[in-house]
Protein backbone atom coordinates (compact mmCIF):
# COMPACT_ATOMS: atom_id res chain seq x y z
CA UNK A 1 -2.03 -15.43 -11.11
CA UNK A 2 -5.44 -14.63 -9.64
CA UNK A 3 -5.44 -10.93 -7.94
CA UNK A 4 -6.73 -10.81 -4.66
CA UNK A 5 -7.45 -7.71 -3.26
CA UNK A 6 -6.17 -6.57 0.06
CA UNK A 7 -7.87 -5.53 3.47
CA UNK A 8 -7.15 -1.45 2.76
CA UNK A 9 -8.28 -2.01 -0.43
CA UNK A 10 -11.49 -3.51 -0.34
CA UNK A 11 -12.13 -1.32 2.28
CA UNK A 12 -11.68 1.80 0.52
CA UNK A 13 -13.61 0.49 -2.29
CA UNK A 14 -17.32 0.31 -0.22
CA UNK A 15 -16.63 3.61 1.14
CA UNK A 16 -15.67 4.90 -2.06
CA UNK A 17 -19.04 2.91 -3.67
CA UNK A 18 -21.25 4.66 -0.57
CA UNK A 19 -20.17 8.29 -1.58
CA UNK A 20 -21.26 7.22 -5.17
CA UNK A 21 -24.10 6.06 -3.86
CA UNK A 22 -25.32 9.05 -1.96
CA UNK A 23 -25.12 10.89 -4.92
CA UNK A 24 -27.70 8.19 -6.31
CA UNK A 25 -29.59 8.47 -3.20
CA UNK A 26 -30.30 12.79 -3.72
CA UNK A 27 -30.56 12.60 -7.36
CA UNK A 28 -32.63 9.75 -7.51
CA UNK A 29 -35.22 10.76 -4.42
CA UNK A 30 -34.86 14.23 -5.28
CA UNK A 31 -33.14 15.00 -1.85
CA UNK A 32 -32.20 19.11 -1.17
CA UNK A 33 -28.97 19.84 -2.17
CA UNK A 34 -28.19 22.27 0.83
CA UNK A 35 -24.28 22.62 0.62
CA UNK A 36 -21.39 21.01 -1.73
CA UNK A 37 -22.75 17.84 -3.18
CA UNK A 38 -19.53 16.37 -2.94
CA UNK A 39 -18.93 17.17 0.99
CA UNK A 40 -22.98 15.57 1.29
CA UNK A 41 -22.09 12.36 -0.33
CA UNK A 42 -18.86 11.95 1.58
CA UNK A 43 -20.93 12.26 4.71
CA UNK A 44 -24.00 9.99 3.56
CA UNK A 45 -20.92 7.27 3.00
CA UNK A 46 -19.98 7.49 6.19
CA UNK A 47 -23.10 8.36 8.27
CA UNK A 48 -24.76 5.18 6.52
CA UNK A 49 -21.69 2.65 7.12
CA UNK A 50 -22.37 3.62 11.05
CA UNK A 51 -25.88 2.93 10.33
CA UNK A 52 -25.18 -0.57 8.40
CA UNK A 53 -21.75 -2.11 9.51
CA UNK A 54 -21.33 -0.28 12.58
CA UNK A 55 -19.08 -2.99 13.28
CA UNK A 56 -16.84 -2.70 10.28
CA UNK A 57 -17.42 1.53 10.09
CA UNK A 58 -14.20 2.30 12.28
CA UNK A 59 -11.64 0.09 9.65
CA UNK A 60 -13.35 1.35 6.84
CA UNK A 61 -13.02 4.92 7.96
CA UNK A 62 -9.86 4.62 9.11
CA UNK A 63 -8.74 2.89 5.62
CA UNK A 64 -10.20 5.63 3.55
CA UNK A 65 -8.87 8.51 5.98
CA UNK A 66 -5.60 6.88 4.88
CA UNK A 67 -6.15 6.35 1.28
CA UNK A 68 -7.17 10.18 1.11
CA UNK A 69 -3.60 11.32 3.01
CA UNK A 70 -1.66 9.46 0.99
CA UNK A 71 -3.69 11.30 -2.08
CA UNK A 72 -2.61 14.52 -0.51
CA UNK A 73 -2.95 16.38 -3.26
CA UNK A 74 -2.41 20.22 -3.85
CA UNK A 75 -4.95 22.45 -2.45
CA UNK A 76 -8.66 22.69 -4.37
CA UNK A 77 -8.28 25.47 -6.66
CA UNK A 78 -10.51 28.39 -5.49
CA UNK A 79 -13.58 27.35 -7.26
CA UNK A 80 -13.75 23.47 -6.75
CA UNK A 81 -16.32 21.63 -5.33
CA UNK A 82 -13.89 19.38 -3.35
CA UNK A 83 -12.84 19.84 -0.08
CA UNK A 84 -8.75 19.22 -0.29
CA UNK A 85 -7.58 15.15 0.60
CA UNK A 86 -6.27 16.07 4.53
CA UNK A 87 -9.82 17.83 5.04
CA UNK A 88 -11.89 15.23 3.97
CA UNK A 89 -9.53 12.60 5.94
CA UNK A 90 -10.34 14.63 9.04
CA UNK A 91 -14.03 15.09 8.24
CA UNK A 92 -14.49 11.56 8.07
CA UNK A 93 -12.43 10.57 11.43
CA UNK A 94 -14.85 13.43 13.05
CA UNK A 95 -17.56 12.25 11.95
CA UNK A 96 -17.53 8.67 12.77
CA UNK A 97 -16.06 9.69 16.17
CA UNK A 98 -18.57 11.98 17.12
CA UNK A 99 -21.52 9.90 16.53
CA UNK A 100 -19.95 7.03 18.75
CA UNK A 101 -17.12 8.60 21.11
CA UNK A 102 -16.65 5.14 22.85
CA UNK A 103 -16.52 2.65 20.05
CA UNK A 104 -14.38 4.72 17.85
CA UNK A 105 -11.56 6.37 20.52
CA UNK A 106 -8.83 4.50 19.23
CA UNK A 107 -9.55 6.17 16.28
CA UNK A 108 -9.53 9.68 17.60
CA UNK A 109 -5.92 8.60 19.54
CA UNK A 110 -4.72 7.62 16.54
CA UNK A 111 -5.21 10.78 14.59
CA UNK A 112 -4.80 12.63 17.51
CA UNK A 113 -7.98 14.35 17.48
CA UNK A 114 -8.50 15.33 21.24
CA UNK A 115 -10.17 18.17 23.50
CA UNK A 116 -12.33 20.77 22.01
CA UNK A 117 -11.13 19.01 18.26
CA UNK A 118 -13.16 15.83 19.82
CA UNK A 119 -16.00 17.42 21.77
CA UNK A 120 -17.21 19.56 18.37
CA UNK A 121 -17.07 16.36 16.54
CA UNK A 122 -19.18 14.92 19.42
CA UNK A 123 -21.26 18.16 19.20
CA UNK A 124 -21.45 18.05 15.57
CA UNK A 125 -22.03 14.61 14.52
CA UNK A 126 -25.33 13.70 16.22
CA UNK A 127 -26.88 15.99 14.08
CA UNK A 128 -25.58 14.95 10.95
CA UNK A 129 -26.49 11.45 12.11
CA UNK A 130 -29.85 12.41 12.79
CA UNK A 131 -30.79 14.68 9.85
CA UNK A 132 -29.59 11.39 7.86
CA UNK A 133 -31.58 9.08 9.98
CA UNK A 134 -34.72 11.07 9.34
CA UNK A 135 -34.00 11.52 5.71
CA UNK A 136 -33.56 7.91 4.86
CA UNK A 137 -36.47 6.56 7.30
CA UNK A 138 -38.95 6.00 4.98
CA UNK A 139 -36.25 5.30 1.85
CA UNK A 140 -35.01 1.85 3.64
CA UNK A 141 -36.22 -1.51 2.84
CA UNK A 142 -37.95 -3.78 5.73
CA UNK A 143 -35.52 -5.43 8.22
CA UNK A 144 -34.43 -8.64 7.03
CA UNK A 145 -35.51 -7.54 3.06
CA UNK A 146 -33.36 -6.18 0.22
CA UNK A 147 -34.53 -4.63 -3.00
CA UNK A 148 -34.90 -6.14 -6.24
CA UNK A 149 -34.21 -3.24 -8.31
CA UNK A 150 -29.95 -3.77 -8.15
CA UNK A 151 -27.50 -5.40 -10.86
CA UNK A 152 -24.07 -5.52 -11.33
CA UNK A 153 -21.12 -5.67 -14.12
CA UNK A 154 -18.04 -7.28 -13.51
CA UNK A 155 -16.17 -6.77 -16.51
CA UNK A 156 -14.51 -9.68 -17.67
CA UNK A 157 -11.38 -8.05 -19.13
CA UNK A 158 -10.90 -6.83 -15.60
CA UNK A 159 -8.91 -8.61 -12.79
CA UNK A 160 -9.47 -6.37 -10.23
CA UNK A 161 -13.10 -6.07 -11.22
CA UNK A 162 -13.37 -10.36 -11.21
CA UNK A 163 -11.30 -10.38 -7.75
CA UNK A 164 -14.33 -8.10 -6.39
CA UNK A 165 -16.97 -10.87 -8.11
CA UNK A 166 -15.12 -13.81 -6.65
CA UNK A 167 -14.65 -12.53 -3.21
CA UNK A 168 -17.07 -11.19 -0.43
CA UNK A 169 -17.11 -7.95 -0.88
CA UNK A 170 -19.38 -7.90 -3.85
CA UNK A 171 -22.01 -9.47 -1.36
CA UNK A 172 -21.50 -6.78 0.92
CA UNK A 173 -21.64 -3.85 -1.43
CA UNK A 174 -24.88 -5.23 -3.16
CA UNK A 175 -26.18 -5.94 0.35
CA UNK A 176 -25.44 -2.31 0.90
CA UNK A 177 -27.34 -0.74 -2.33
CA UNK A 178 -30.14 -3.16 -1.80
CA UNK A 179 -31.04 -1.83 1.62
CA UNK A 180 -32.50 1.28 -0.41
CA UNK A 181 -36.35 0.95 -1.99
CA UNK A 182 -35.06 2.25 -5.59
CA UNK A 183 -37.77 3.29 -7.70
CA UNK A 184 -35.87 1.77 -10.79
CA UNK A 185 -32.93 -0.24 -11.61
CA UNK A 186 -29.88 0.50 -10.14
CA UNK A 187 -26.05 -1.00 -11.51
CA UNK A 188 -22.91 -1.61 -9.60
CA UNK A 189 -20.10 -0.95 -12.02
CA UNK A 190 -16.66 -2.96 -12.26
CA UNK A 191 -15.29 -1.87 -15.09
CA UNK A 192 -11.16 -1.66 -16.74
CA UNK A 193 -11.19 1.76 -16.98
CA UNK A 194 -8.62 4.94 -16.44
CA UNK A 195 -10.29 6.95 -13.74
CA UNK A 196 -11.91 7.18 -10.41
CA UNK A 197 -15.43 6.24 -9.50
CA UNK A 198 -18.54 8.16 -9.87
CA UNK A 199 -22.69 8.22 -10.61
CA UNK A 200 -24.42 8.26 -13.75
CA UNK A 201 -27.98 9.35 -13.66
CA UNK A 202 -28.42 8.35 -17.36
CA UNK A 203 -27.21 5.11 -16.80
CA UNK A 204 -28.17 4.26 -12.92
CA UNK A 205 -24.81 3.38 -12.17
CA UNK A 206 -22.89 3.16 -9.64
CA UNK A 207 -19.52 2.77 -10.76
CA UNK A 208 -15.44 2.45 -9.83
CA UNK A 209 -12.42 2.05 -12.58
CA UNK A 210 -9.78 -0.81 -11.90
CA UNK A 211 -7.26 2.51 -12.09
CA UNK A 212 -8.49 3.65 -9.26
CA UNK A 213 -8.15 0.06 -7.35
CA UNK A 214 -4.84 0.01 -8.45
CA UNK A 215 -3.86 3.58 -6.90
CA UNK A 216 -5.55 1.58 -3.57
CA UNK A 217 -3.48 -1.21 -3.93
CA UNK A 218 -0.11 0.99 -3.96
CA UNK A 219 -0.87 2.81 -1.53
């Protein structure tokens, strides 16, 4: 039977694709790394979903906020460069909040972020919004134009990876990566695979393992 993919799922997937990709986006402009990569591209995924699907930020978010509880794995060791799975739940539900209280309230109630939790994410998050704004202002394409410099790889051996190519979100995601003026070629990634996602500077490419969409799918 064909696989199709579900809501949660496919959500997870382009936020999980947009931190991948703002590791793309500092490596390949050569952006300051001025804190834990990892924390920066989890922010750039969801500072630039607000930015480009501000109508479909607040399901995505929420999805992924969800996907990373139900990770809830043990505590970063003392060294790591990730922030542990409740943290970076919360980090994303701030964020998105605080950059537009009104649209995304629900949100807040529903993680019960409230009082001075909700007014330093409204504090906060304008000024994430805008450093991003200001960093990617002369990195987007034209309104209405999308780069020519993206591929993708749909590997044929994979049925998550084909449910992606026959449904809309491949559309989305490549409209997503194409919004970008890339100097050089950049590759979206589908691949059967045991592992998560990440970036590979060698390689320009962005990619995710149909392991990982699995874990989505059960959870």
């Amino acid at each position: 039977a064909e696989t199709v993919l579900s809501t949660f799922t496919q959500n997870v997937v382009v936020h999980v694709m947009m931190h991948e990709m703002g590791h793309a986006v500092l490596r390949e402009f050569d952006l300051p790394v001025l804190g834990p990569e990892e924390a920066i591209a989890e922010d750039f995924a969801t500072v630039y979903l607000h930015l480009a699907l501000p109508e479909r930020a607040g399901d995505i978010v929420l999805h992924r906020a969800l996907q990373h509880l139900a990770d809830g794995g043990a505590a970063p060791e003392m060294f790591s460069e990730y922030s542990g799975d409740v943290q970076r739940a919360g980090r994303n539900i701030c964020l998105l909040y605080g950059m537009d209280p009104d649209r995304h309230a629900a949100l807040a109630d529903q993680f019960g972020l409230s009082g001075q939790d909700a007014a330093r994410c409204a504090d906060m998050s304008p000024e994430v919004l805008r450093s991003w704004r200001r960093v990617l202002a002369p990195l987007w394409m034209p309104e209405n134009a999308r780069v020519t410099e993206v591929a993708t790889f749909f590997d044929a051996g994979s049925a998550e990876a084909q449910a992606i190519k026959s449904g809309t979100l491949s559309d989305t995601l490549f409209d997503l990566v194409a919004r970008i003026d890339w100097h050089s070629q950049i590759t979206l990634t589908f691949a059967q695979c045991d592992g998560t996602a990440g970036w590979s500077r060698n390689g320009r490419r962005i990619g995710i393992c149909d392991s990982y969409i699995r874990r989505f799918e059960t959870q």
